[in-house]
C-alpha atoms as a PDB file:
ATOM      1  CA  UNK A   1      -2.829  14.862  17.744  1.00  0.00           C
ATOM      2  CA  UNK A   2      -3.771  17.861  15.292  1.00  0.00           C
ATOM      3  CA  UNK A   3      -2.861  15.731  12.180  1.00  0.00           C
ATOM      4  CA  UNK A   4      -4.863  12.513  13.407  1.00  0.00           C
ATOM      5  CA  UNK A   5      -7.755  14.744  14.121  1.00  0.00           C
ATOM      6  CA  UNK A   6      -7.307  15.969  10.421  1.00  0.00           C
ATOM      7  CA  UNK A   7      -7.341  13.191   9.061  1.00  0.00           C
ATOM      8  CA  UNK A   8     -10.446  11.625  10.594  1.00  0.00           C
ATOM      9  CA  UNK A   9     -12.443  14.684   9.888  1.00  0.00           C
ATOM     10  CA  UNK A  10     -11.083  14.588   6.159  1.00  0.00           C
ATOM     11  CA  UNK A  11     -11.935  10.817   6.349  1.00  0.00           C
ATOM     12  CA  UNK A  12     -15.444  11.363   7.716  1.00  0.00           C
ATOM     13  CA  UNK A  13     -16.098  14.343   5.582  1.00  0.00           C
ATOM     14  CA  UNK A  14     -16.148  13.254   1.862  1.00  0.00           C
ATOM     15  CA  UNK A  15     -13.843  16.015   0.044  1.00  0.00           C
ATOM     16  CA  UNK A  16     -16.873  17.106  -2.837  1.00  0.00           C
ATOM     17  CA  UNK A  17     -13.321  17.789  -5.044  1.00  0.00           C
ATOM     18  CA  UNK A  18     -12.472  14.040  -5.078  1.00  0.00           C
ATOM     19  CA  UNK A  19      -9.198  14.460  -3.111  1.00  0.00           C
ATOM     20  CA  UNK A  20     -10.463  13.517   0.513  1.00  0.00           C
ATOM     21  CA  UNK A  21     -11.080   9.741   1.858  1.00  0.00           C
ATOM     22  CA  UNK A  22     -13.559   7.976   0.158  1.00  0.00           C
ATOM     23  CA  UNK A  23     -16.642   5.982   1.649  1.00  0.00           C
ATOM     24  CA  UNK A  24     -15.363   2.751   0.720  1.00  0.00           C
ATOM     25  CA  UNK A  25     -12.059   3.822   3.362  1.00  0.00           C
ATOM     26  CA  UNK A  26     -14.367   4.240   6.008  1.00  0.00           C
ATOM     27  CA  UNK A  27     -16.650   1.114   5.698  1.00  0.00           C
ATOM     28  CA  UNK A  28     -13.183  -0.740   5.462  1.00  0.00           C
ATOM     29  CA  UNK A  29     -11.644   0.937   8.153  1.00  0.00           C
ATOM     30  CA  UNK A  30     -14.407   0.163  10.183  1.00  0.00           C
ATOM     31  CA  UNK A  31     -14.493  -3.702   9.192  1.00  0.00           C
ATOM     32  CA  UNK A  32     -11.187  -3.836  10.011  1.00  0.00           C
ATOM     33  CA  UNK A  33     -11.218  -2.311  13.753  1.00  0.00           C
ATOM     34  CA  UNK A  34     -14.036  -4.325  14.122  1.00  0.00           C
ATOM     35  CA  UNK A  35     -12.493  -7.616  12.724  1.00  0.00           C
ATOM     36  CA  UNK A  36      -9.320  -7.171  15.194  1.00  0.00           C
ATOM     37  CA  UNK A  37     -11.431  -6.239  18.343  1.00  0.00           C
ATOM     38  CA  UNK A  38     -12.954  -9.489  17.412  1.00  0.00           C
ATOM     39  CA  UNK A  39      -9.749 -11.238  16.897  1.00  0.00           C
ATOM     40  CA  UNK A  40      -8.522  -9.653  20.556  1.00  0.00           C
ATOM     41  CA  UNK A  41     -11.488 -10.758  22.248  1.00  0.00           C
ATOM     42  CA  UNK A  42     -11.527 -14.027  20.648  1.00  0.00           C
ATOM     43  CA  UNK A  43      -7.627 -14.829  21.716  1.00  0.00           C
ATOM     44  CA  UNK A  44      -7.079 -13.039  25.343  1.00  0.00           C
ATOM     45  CA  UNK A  45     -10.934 -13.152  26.801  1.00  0.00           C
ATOM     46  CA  UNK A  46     -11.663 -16.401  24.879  1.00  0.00           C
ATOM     47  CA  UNK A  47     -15.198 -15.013  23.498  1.00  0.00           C
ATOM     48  CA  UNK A  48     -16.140 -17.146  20.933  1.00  0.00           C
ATOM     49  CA  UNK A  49     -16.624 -15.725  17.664  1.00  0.00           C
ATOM     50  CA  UNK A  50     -18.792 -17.719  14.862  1.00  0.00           C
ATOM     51  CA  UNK A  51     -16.816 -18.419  11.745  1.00  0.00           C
ATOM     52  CA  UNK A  52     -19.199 -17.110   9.133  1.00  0.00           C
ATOM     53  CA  UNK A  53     -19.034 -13.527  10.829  1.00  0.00           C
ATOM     54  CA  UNK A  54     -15.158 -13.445  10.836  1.00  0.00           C
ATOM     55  CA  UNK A  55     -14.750 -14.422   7.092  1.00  0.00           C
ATOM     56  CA  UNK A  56     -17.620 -12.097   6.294  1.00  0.00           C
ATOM     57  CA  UNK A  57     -15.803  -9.110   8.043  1.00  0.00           C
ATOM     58  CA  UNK A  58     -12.555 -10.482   6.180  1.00  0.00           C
ATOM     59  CA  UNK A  59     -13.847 -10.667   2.440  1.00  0.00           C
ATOM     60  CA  UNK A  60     -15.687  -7.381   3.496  1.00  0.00           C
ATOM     61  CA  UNK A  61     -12.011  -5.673   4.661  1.00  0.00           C
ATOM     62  CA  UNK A  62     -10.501  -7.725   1.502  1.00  0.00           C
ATOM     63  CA  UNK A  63     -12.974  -6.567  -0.662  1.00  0.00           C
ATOM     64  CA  UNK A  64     -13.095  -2.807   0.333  1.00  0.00           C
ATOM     65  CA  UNK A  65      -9.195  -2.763   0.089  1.00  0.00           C
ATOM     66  CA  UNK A  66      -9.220  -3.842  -3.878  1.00  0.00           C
ATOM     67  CA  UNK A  67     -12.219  -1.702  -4.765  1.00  0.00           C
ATOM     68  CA  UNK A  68      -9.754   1.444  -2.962  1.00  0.00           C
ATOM     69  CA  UNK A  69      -7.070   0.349  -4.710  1.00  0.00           C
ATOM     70  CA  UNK A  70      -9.009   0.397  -8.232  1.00  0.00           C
ATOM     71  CA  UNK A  71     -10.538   3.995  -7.801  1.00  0.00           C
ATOM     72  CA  UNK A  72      -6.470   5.022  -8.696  1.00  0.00           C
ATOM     73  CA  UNK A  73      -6.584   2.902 -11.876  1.00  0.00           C
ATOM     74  CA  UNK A  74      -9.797   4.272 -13.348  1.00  0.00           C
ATOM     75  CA  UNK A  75      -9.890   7.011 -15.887  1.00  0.00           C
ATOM     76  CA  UNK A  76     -10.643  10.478 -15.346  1.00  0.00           C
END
């Protein structure tokens, strides 16, 4: 429980050095909790769920992912 706890506080944070969890891991995070809630409700409860705002959450998770995984490839 200790580490989890660490690691949202680290992710919430914003290390100022550069080695803690970036913005971008939050907002994406977040997009994607939200986009499986959705997918949860939309499947078990049947709660109907426009199509625009689940492929907006999507790109938004899909985008957020590929911008993360280009902050390792840029130059220091």
């Amino acid at each position: 429980m200790n580490k989890i706890s660490n690691f949202f506080k680290l992710m919430l944070s914003g290390n100022p050095n550069g080695d803690g969890v970036s913005s971008k891991r939050v907002i994406t995070f977040t997009a994607f909790v939200l986009c499986a809630i959705a997918f949860i409700c939309n499947i078990f409860f049947e709660i109907p769920l426009k199509d625009y705002v689940f492929n907006g959450m999507l790109y938004l998770v899909g985008a957020g992912l590929g911008f993360t995984t280009l902050e390792h490839f840029k130059g220091k």
